[in-house]
Protein backbone atom coordinates (compact mmCIF):
# COMPACT_ATOMS: atom_id res chain seq x y z
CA UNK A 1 -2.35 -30.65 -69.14
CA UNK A 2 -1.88 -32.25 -65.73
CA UNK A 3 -2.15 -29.59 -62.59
CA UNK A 4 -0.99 -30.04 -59.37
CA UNK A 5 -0.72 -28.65 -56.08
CA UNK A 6 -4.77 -27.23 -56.31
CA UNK A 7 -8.27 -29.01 -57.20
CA UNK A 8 -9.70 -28.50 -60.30
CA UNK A 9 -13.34 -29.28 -59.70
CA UNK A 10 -15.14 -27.42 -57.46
CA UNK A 11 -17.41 -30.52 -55.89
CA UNK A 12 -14.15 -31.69 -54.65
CA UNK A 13 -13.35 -28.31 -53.00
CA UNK A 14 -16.68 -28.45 -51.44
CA UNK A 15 -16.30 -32.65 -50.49
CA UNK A 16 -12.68 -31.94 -48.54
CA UNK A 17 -14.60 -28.63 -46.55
CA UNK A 18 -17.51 -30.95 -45.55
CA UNK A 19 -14.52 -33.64 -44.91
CA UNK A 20 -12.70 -31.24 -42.30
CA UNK A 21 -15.70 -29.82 -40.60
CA UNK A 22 -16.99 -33.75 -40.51
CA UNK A 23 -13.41 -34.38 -38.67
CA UNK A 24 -13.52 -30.88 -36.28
CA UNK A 25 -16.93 -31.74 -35.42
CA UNK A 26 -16.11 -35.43 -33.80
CA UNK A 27 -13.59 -33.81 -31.33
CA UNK A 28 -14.28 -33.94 -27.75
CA UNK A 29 -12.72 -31.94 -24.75
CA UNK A 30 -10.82 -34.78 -22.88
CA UNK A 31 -12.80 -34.79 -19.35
CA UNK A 32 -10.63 -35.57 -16.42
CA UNK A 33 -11.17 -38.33 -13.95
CA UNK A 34 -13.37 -37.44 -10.58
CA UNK A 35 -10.75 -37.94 -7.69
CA UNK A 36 -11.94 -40.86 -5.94
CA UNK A 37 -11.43 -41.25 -2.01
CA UNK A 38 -11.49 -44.41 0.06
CA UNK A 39 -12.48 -45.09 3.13
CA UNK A 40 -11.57 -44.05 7.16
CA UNK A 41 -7.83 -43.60 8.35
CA UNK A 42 -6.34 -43.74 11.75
CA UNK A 43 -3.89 -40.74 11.67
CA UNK A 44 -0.99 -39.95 14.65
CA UNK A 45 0.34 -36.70 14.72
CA UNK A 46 4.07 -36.94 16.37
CA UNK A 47 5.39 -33.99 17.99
CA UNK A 48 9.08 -34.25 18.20
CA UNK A 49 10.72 -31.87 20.47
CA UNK A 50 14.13 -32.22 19.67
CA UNK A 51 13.46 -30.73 16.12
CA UNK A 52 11.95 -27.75 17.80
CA UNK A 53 16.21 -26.72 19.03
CA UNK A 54 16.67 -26.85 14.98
CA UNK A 55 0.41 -5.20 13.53
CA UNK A 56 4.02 -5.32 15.45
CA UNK A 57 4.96 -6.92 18.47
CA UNK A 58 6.16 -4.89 21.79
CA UNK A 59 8.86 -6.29 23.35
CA UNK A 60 8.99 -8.04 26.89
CA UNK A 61 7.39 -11.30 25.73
CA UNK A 62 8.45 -14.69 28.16
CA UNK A 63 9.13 -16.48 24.59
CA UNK A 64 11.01 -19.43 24.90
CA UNK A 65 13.68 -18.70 22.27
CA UNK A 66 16.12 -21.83 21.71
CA UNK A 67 13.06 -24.99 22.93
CA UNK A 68 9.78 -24.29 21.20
CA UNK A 69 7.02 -24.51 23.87
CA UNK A 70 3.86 -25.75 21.46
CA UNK A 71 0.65 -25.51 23.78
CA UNK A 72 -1.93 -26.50 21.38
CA UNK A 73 -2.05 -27.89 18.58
CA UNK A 74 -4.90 -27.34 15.96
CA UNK A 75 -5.32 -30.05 12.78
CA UNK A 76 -7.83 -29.37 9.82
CA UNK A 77 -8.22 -31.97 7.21
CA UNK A 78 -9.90 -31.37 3.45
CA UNK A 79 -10.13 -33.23 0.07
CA UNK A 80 -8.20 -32.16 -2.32
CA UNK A 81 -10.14 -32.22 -5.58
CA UNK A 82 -9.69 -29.17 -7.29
CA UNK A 83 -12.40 -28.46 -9.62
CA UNK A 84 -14.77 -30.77 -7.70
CA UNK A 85 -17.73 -30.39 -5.83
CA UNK A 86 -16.19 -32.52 -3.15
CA UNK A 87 -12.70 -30.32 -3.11
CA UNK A 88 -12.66 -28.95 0.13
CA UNK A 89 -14.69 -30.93 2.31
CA UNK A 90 -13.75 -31.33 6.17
CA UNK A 91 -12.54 -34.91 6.72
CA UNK A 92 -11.03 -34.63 9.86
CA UNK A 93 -10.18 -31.73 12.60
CA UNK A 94 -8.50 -32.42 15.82
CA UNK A 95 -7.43 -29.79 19.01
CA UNK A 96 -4.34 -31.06 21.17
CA UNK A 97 -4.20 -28.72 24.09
CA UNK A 98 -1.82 -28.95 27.01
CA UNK A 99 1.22 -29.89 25.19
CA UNK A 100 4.36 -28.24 26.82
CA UNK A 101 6.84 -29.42 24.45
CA UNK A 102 9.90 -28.89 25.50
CA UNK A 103 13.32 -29.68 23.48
CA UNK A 104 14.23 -33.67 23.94
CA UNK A 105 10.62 -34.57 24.01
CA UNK A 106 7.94 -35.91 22.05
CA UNK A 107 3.86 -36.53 22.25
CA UNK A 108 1.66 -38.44 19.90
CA UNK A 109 -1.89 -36.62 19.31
CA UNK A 110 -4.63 -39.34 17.79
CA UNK A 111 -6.99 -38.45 15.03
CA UNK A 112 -9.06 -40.34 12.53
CA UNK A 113 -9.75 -39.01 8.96
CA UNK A 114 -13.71 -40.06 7.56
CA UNK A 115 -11.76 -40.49 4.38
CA UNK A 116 -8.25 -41.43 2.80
CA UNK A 117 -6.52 -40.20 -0.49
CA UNK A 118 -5.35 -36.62 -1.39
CA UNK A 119 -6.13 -34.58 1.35
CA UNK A 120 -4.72 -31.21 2.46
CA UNK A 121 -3.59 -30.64 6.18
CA UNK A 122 -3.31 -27.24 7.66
CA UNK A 123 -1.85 -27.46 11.40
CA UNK A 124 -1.87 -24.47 13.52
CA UNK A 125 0.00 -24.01 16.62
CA UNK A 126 -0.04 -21.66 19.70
CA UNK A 127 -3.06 -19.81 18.13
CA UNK A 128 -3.97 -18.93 21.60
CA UNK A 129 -1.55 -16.12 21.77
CA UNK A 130 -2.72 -14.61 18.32
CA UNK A 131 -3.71 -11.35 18.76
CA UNK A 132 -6.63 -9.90 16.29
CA UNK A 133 -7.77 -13.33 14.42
CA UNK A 134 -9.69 -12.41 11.52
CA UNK A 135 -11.16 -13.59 8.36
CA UNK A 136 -12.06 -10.78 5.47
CA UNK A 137 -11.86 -8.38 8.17
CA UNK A 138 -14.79 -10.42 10.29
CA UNK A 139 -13.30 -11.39 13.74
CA UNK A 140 -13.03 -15.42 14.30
CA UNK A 141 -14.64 -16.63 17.16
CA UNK A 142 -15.01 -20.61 16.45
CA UNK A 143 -11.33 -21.71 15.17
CA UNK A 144 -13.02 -25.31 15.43
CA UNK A 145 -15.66 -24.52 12.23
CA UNK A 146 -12.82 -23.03 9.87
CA UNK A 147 -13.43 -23.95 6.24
CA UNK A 148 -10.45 -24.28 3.81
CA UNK A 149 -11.23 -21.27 2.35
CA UNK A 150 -11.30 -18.96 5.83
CA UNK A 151 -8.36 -20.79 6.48
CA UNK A 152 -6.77 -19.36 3.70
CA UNK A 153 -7.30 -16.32 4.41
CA UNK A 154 -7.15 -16.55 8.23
CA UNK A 155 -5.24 -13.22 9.65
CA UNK A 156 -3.58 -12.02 12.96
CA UNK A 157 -2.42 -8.92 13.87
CA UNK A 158 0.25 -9.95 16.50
CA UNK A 159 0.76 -11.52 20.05
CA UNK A 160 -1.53 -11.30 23.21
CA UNK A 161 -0.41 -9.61 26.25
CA UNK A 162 1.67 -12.78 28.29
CA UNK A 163 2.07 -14.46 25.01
CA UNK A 164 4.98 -17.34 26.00
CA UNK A 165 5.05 -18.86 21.99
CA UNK A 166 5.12 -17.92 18.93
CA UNK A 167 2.29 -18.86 16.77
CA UNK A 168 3.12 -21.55 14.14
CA UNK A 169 1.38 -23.18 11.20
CA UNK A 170 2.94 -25.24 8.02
CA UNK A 171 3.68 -23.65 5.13
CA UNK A 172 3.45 -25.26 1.57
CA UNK A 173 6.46 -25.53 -0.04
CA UNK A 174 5.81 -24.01 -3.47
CA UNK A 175 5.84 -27.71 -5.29
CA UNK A 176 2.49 -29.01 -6.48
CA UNK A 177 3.17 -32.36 -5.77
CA UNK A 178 2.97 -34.96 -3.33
CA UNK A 179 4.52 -35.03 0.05
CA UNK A 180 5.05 -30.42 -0.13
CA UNK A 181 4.36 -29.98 3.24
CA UNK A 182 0.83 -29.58 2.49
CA UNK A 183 -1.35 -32.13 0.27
CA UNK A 184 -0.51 -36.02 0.93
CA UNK A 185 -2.22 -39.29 0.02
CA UNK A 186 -3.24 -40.86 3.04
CA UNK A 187 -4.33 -44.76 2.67
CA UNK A 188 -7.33 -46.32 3.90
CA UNK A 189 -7.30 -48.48 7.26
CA UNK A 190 -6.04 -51.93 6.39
CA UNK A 191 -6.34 -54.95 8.03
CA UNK A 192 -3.11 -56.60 9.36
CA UNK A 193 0.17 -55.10 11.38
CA UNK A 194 1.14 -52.96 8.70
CA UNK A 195 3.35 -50.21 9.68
CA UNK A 196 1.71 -46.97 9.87
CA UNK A 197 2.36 -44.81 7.22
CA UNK A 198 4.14 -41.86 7.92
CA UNK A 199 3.35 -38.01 6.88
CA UNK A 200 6.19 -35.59 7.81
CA UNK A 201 4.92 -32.02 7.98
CA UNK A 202 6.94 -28.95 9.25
CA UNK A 203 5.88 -25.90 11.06
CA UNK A 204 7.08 -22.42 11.31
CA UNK A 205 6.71 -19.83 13.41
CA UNK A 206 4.40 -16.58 12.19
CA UNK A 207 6.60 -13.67 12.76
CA UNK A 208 10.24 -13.02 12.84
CA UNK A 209 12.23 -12.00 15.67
CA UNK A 210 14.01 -8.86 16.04
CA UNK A 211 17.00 -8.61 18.56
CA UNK A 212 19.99 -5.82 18.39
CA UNK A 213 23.73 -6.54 19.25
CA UNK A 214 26.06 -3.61 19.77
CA UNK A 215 29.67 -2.74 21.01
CA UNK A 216 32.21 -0.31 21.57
CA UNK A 217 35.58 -0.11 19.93
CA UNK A 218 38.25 0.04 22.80
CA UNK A 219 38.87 4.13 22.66
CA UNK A 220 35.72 4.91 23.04
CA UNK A 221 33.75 6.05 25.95
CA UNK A 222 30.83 3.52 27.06
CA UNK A 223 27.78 4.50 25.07
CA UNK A 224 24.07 4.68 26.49
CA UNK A 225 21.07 3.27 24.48
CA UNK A 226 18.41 5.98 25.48
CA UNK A 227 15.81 4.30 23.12
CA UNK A 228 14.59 2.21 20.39
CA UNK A 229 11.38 3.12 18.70
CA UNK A 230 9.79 2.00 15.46
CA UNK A 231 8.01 4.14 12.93
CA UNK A 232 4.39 3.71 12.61
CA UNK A 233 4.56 2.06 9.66
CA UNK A 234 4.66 -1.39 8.25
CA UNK A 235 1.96 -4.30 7.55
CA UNK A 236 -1.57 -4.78 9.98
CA UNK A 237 -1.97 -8.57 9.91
CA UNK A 238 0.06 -11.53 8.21
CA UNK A 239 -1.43 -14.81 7.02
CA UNK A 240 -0.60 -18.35 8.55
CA UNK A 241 -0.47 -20.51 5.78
CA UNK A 242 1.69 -18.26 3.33
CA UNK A 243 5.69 -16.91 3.84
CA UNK A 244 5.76 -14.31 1.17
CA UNK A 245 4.32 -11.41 3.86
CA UNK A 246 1.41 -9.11 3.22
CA UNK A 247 0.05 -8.08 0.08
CA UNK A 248 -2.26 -5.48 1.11
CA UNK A 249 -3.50 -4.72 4.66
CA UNK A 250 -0.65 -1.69 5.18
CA UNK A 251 -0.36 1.64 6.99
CA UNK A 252 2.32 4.48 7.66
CA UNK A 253 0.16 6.66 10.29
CA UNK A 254 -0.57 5.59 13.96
CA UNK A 255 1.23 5.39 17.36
CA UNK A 256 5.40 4.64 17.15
CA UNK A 257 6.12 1.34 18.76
CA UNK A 258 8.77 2.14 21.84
CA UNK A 259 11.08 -0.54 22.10
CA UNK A 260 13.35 1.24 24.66
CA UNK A 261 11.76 4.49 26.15
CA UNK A 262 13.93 7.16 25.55
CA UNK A 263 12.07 9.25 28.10
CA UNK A 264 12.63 6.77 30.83
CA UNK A 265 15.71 6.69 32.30
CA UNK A 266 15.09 2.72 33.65
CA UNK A 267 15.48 1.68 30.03
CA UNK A 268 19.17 2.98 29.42
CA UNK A 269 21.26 0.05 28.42
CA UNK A 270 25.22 1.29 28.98
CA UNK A 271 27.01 -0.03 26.17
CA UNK A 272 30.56 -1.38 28.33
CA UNK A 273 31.75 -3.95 26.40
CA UNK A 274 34.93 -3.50 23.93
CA UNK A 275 35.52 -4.99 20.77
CA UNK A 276 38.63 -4.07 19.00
CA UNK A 277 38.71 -6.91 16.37
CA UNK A 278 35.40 -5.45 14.66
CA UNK A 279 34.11 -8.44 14.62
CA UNK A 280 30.40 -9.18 14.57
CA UNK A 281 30.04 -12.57 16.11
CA UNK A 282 27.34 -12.23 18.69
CA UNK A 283 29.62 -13.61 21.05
CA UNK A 284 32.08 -10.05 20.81
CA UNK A 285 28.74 -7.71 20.85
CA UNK A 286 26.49 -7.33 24.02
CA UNK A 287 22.83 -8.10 23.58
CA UNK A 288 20.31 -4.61 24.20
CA UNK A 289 17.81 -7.81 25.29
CA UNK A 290 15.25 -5.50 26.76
CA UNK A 291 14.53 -4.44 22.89
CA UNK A 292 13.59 -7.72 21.43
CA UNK A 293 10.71 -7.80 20.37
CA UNK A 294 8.50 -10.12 17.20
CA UNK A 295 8.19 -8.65 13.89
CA UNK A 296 5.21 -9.27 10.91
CA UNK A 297 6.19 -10.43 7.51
CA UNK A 298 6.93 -7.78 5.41
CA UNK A 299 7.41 -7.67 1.74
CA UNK A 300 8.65 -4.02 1.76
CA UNK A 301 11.92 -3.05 3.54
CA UNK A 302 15.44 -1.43 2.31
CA UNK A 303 18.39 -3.28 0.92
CA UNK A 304 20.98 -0.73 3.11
CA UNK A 305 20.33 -0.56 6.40
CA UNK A 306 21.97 3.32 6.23
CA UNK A 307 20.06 4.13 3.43
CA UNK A 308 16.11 5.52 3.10
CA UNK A 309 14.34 3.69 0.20
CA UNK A 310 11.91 5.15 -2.00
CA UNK A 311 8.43 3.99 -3.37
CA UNK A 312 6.48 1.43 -1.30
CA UNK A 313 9.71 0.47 0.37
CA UNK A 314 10.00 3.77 2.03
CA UNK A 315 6.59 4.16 2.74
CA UNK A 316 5.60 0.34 4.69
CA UNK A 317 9.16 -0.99 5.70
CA UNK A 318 10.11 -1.26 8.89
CA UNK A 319 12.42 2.33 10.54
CA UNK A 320 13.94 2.04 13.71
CA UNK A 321 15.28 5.13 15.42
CA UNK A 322 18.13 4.55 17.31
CA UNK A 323 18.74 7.40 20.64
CA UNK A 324 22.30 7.34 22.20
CA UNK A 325 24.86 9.34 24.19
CA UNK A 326 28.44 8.75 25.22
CA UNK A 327 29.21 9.07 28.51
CA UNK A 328 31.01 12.48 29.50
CA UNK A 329 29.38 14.02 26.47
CA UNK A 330 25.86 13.81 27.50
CA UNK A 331 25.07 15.01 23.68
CA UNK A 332 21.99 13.30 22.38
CA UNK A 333 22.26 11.67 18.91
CA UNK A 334 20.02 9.52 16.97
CA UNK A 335 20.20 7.44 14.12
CA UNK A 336 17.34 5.69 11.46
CA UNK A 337 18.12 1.77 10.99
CA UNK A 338 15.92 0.35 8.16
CA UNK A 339 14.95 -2.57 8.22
CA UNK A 340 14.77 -5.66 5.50
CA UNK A 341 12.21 -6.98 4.05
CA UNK A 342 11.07 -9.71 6.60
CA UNK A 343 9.31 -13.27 6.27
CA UNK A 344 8.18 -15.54 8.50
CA UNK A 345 11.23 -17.28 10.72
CA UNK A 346 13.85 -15.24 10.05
CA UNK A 347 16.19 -13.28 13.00
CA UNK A 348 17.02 -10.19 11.99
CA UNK A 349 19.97 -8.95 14.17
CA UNK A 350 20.89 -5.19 14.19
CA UNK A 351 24.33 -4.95 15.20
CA UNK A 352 27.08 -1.75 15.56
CA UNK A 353 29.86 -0.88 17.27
CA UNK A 354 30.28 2.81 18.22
CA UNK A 355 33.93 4.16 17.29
CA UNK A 356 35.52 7.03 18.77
CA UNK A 357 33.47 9.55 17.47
CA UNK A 358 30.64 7.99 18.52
CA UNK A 359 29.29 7.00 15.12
CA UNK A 360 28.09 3.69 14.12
CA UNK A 361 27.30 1.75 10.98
CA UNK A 362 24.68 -0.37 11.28
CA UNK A 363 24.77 -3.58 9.63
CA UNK A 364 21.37 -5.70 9.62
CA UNK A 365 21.79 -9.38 9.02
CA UNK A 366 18.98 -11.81 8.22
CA UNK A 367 19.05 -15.29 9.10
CA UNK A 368 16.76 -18.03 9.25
CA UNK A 369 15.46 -18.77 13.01
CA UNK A 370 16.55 -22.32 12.97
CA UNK A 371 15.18 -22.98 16.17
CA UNK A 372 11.41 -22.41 15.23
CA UNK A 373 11.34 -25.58 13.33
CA UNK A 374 8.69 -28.31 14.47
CA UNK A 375 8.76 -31.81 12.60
CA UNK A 376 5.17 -33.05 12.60
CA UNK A 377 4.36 -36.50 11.32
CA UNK A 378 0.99 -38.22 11.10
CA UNK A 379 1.33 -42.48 11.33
């Protein structure tokens, strides 16, 4: 009888075992290559100005809002090698101070990298008016020595008293490849008039800017913004070099942030000017300007600007109270505005228009702050 599909000797069983493991013990872990790096490389960083028109802030900053004012300029670069010893290492750091870049104009900063390949470039602007710079809670007092690592994880809490920018740094663009606004392969000094290579990197401002809009519908009385505050609640520090907002570093106890003093009869803002289309163009709404003020990223906030939310939302998003009379009424009436969650260069308007009973929806609407936009390029 012929059999098939099994062995029938059991030295054969035993000779295809000894086979496999033979076979399983030859394979080998496939090693990948060391990252090699050449040599030295003449970098220029270009500041172009006419890109720049593309804890929580009080308001009354001298920010330049529509042409970016950049007045310095800090540029770290490290080998990127992950897994290596060498990943990492400082090949090149460079402080432009001075700057006052103004919209239409453009300055060239000079640096020279020790090495050329993959490298990673983090660029931080206006750092001077950073408020509370920190790393792991440790306050950072030598922004020259940084280390990829602390750079990481380098914090502020907000802007310094006289602050006139916004501080800025470049964001990676979530792609791990070449040329994301982060990592880029930078060649080796040649010999020659070669053209210098260019390295386009983008930076955005830190924080988000908060500004409120409101009107009056033609029958009603003018209305008078008593105050503005904020709740004390909300993130304690942001990152630089990420645009998703805080994920830890919160609190919902402290002092509320007074954006208009409702105790202080200077800060009323009379509310004159009608709209009776509804509309919510800026241009039919009358700015509160005195209540500006620079917000935090925030990954907590409310998707209804009328409406509390619950859970972590309720507990670290931004609430603004809103104090207001109408005139010949002289009855006091408030109302909470929640806020969004916020990232890093967005505008967040708050905008209402008061009807004849004196109510008002407010709507909250979210845009990115095109006008925070640098385009940095290394040649």
């Amino acid at each position: 009888m012929i059999r098939t599909g099994r062995f029938s000797h059991p030295g054969l069983v035993c000779c295809a075992v000894l086979c496999v493991l033979a076979v399983c013990g030859c394979r080998k872990e496939a090693v990948p290559e060391a990252v090699v790096f050449g040599g030295p490389a003449d970098v220029m960083l270009l500041i172009d100005g006419d890109t720049a028109a593309k804890s929580l802030t009080r308001a009354g900053y001298n920010v330049n809002e529509d042409g970016v004012i950049i007045e310095t300029v800090r540029i770290y670069a490290f080998k990127n090698a992950p897994g290596e010893a060498q990943d990492g290492e400082c090949v090149g750091y460079g402080l432009f101070t001075g700057l006052d870049l103004k919209t239409g104009e453009h300055k060239y900063c000079q640096m020279n990298l020790s090495a050329s390949g993959p490298i990673n470039f983090y660029v931080l602007a206006n750092d001077g008016y950073a408020s509370g710079l920190a790393v792991n809670g440790e306050q950072v007092t030598d922004l020259a020595g940084m280390s990829a690592v602390q750079l990481d994880d380098l914090r502020f809490t907000g802007l310094k008293d006289g602050a006139k920018a916004i501080p800025m740094s470049n964001i990676p663009d979530g792609t791990e490849t070449d040329n994301n606004n982060f990592t880029f392969t930078v060649q080796a000094n040649t010999q020659g008039n070669a053209l210098p290579q260019i390295i386009p990197i983008e930076l955005t401002r830190a924080m988000a800017r908060l500004s409120f809009h409101f009107a009056k519908s033609v029958d009603s009385p003018e209305i008078v913004i008593e105050g503005i505050e904020m709740k004390p609640q909300g993130p304690g520090s942001a990152k630089f070099f990420d645009n998703s907002g805080n994920l830890d570093d919160y609190y919902n106890s402290g002092n509320t942030v007074i954006l208009l003093d409702k105790d202080n009869a200077d800060d009323d803002v009379t509310i004159s000017k009608n709209n009776s289309t509804g509309s919510l163009d800026l241009e039919k709404l009358q700015d509160v300007s005195g209540a500006q003020t620079y917000l935090l990223p925030n990954i907590y906030g409310s998707s209804d600007p009328d409406i509390s939310p619950s859970g972590n939302n309720g507990t670290y998003g931004y609430v603004l109270t809103l104090t207001y009379y109408a005139t010949g009424q002289n009855v006091r009436k408030t109302k909470d505005i929640y806020l969004p969650p916020v990232r890093p260069n967005e505008w967040l308007q708050v905008k209402g228009i008061f009807n004849v009973t004196v109510d008002v929806n407010m709507v909250v609407i979210a845009l990115y702050w095109d006008e925070s936009n640098n385009s940095i390029s290394f040649n």
